[in-house]
N, C-alpha and C. Protein backbone atom coordinates (compact mmCIF):
# COMPACT_ATOMS: atom_id res chain seq x y z
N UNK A 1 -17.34 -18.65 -23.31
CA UNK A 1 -17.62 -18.30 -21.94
C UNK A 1 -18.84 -17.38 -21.95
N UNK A 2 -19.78 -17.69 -20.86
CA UNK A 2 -20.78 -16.94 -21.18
C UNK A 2 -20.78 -15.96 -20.05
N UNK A 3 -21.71 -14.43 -19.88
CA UNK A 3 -21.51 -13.49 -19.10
C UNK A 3 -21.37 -13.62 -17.85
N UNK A 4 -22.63 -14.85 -17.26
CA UNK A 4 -22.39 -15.23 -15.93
C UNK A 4 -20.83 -15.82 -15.88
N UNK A 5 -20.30 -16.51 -16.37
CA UNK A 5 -19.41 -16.95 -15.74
C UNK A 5 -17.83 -15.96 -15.85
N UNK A 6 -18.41 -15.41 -16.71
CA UNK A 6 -17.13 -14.23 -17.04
C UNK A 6 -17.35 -12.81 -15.56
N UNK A 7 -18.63 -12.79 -15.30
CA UNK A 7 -18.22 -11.81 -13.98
C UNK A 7 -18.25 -12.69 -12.74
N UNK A 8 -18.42 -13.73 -12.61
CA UNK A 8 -17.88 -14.44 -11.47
C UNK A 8 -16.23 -14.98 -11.65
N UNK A 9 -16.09 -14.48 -12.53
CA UNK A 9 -14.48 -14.78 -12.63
C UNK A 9 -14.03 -13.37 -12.47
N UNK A 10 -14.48 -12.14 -12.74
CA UNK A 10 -14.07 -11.23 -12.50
C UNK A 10 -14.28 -10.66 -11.13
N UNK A 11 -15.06 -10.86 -10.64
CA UNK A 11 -15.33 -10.62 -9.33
C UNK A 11 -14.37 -11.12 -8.31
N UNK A 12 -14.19 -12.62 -8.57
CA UNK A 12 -13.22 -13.40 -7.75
C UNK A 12 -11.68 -12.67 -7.80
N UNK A 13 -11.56 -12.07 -9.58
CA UNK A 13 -9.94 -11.70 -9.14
C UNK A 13 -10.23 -10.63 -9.31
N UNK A 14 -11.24 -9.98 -8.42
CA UNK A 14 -11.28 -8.26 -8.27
C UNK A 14 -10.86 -8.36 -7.11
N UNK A 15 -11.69 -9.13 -6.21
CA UNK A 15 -11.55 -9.65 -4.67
C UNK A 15 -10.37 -9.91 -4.40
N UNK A 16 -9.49 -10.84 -5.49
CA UNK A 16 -8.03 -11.20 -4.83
C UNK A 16 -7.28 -9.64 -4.89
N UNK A 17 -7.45 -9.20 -6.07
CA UNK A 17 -7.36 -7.93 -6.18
C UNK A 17 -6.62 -6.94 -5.21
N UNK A 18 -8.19 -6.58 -4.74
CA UNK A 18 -8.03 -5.67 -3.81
C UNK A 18 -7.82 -6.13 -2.10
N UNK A 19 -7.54 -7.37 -1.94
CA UNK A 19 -7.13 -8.04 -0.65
C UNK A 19 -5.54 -7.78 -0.71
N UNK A 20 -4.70 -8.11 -2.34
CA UNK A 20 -3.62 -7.79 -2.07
C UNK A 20 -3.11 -6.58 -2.11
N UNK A 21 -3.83 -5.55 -3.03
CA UNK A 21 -3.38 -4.45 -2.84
C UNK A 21 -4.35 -3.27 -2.60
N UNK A 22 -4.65 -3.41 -1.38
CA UNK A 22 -5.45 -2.81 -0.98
C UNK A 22 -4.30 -1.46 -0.21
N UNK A 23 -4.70 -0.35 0.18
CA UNK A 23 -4.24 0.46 0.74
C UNK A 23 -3.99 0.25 2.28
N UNK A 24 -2.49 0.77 2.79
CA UNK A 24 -2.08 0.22 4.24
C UNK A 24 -2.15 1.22 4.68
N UNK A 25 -2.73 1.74 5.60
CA UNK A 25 -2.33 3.33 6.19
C UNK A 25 -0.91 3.28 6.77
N UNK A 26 -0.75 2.05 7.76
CA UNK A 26 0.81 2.50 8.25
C UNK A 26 1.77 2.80 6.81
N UNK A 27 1.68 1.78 5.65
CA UNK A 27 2.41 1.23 4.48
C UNK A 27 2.40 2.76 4.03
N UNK A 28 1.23 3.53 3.98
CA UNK A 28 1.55 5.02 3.37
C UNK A 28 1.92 6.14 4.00
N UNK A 29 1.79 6.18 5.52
CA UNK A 29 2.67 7.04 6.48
C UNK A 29 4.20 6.45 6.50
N UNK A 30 4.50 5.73 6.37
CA UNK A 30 6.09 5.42 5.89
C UNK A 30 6.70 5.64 4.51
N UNK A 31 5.99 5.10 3.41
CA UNK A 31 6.10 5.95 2.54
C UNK A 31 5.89 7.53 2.18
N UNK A 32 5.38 7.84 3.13
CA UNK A 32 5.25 9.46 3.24
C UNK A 32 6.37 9.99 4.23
N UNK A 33 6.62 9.01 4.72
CA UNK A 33 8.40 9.81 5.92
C UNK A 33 8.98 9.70 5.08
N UNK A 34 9.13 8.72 4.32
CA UNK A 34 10.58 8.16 3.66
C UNK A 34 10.80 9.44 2.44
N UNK A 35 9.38 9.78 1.87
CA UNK A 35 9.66 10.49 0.92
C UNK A 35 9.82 11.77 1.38
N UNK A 36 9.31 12.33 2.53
CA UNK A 36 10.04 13.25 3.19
C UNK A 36 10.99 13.85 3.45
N UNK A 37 11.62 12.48 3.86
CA UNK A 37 13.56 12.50 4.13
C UNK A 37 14.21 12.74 3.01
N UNK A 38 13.55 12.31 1.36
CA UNK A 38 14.33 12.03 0.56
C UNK A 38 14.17 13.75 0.00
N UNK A 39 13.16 14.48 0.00
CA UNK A 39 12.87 15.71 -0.54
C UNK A 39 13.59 16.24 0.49
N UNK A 40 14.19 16.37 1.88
CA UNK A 40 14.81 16.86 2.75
C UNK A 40 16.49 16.58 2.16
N UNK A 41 16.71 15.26 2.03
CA UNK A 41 18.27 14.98 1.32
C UNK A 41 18.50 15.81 0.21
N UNK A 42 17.64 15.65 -0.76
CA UNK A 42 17.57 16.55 -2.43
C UNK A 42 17.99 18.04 -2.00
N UNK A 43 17.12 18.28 -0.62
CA UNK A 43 17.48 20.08 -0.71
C UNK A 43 18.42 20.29 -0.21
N UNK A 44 18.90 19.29 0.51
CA UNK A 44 20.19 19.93 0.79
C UNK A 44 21.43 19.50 0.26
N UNK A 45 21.07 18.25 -0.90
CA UNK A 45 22.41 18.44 -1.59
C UNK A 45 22.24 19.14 -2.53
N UNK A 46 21.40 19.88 -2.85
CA UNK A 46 21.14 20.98 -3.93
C UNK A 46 21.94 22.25 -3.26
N UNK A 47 21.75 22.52 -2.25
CA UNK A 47 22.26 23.58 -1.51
C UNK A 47 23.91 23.46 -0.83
N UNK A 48 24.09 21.95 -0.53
CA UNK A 48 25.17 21.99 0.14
C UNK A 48 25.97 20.61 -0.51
N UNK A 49 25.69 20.38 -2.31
CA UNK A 49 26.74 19.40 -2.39
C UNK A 49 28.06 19.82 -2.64
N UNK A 50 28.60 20.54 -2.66
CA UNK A 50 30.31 20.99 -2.50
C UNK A 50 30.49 20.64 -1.48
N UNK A 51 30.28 21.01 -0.44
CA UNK A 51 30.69 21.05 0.69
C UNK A 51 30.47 19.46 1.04
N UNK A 52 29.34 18.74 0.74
CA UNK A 52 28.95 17.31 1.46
C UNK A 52 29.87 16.43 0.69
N UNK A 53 30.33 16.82 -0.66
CA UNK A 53 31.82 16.23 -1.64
C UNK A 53 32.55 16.47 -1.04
N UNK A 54 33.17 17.42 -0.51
CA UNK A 54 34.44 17.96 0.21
C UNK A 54 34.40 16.47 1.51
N UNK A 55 33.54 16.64 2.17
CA UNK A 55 33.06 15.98 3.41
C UNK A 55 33.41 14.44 3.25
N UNK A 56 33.05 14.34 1.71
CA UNK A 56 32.50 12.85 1.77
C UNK A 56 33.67 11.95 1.47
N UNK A 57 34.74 12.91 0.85
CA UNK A 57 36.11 12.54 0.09
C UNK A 57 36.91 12.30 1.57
N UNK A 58 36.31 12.95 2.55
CA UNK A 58 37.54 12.90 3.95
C UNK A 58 36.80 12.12 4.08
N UNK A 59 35.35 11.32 4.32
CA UNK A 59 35.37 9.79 5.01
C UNK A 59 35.25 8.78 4.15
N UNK A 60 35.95 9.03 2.86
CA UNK A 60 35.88 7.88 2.14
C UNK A 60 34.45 7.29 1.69
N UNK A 61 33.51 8.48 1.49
CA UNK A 61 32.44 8.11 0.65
C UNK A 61 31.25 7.80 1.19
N UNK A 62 31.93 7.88 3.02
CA UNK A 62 30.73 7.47 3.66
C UNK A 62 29.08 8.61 3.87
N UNK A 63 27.97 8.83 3.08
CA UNK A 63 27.64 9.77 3.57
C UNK A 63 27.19 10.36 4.58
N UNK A 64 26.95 8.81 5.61
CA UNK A 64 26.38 9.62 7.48
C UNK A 64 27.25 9.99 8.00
N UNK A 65 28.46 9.91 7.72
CA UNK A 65 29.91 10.19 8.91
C UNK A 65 29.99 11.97 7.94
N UNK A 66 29.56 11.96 6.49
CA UNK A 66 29.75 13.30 6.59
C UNK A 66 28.64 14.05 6.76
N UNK A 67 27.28 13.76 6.76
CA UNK A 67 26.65 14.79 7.91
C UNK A 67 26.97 15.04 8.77
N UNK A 68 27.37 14.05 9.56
CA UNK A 68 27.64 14.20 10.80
C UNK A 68 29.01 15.23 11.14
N UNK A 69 29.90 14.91 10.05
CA UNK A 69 31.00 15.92 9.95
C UNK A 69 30.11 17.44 9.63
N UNK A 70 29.45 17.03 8.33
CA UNK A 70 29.27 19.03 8.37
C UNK A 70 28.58 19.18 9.65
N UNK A 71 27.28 18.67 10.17
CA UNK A 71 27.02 19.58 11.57
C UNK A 71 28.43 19.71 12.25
N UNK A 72 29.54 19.06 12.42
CA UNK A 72 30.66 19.32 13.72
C UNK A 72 31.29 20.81 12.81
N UNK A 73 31.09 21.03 11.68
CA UNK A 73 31.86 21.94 10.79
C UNK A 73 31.19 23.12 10.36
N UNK A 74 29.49 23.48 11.01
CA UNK A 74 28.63 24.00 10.54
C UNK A 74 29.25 25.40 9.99
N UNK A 75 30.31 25.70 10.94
CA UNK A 75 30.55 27.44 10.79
C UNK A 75 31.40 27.54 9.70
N UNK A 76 32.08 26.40 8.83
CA UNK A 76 32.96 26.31 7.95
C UNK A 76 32.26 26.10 6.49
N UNK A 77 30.62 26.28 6.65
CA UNK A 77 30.03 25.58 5.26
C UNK A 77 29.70 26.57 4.62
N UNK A 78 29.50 26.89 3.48
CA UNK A 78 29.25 27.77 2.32
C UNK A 78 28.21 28.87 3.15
N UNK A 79 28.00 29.73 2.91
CA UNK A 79 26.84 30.85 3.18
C UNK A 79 25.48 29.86 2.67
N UNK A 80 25.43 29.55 1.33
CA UNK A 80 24.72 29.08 0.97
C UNK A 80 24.09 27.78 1.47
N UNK A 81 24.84 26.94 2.27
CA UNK A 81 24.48 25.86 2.72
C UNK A 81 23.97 26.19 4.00
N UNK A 82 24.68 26.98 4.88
CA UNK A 82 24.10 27.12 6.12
C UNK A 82 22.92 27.75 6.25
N UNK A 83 22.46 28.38 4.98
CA UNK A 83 21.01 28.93 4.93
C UNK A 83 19.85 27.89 5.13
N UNK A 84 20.39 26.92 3.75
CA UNK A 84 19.51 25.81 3.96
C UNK A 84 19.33 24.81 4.50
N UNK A 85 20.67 24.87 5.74
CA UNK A 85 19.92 23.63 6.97
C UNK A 85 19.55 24.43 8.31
N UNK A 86 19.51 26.22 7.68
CA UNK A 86 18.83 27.03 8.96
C UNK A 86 16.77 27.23 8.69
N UNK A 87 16.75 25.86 7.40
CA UNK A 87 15.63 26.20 7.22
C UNK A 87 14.38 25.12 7.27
């Protein structure tokens, strides 16, 4: 293969390239919520997994029914936990 034809082959699948993975702005503001939420989940089961175990064992494992339980239970959660969803 000679040079010309080796960068017109490279060119072509630079082009496919970067058509398929090119950067999405919406594609990275969602990936930037999502990872948001997930550094938001981390801190607070760092802070409040006893209590979200306690929670999670009364709905059978479900974990939105026990957020939703600790907010109905807020005044019953560790010192420590209620710090960190006062934050």
């Amino acid at each position: 293969m000679n040079l010309k034809t080796f960068l017109i082959i490279a060119v072509v699948l630079g082009g496919i390239g970067y058509f398929f993975f090119k950067e999405d702005p919406k594609q990275k503001a969602a990936m930037e919520a999502f990872a948001g939420e997930v550094r938001e989940m981390a801190y607070l089961l760092e802070h409040c997994g006893e209590d979200i175990a306690m929670y999670c064992r009364e709905h059978n494992g479900n974990v939105d029914a026990s957020y939703a339980c600790l907010d109905e239970h807020e005044r019953s959660l560790s010192k420590k936990c209620q710090a960190a969803i006062a934050e």
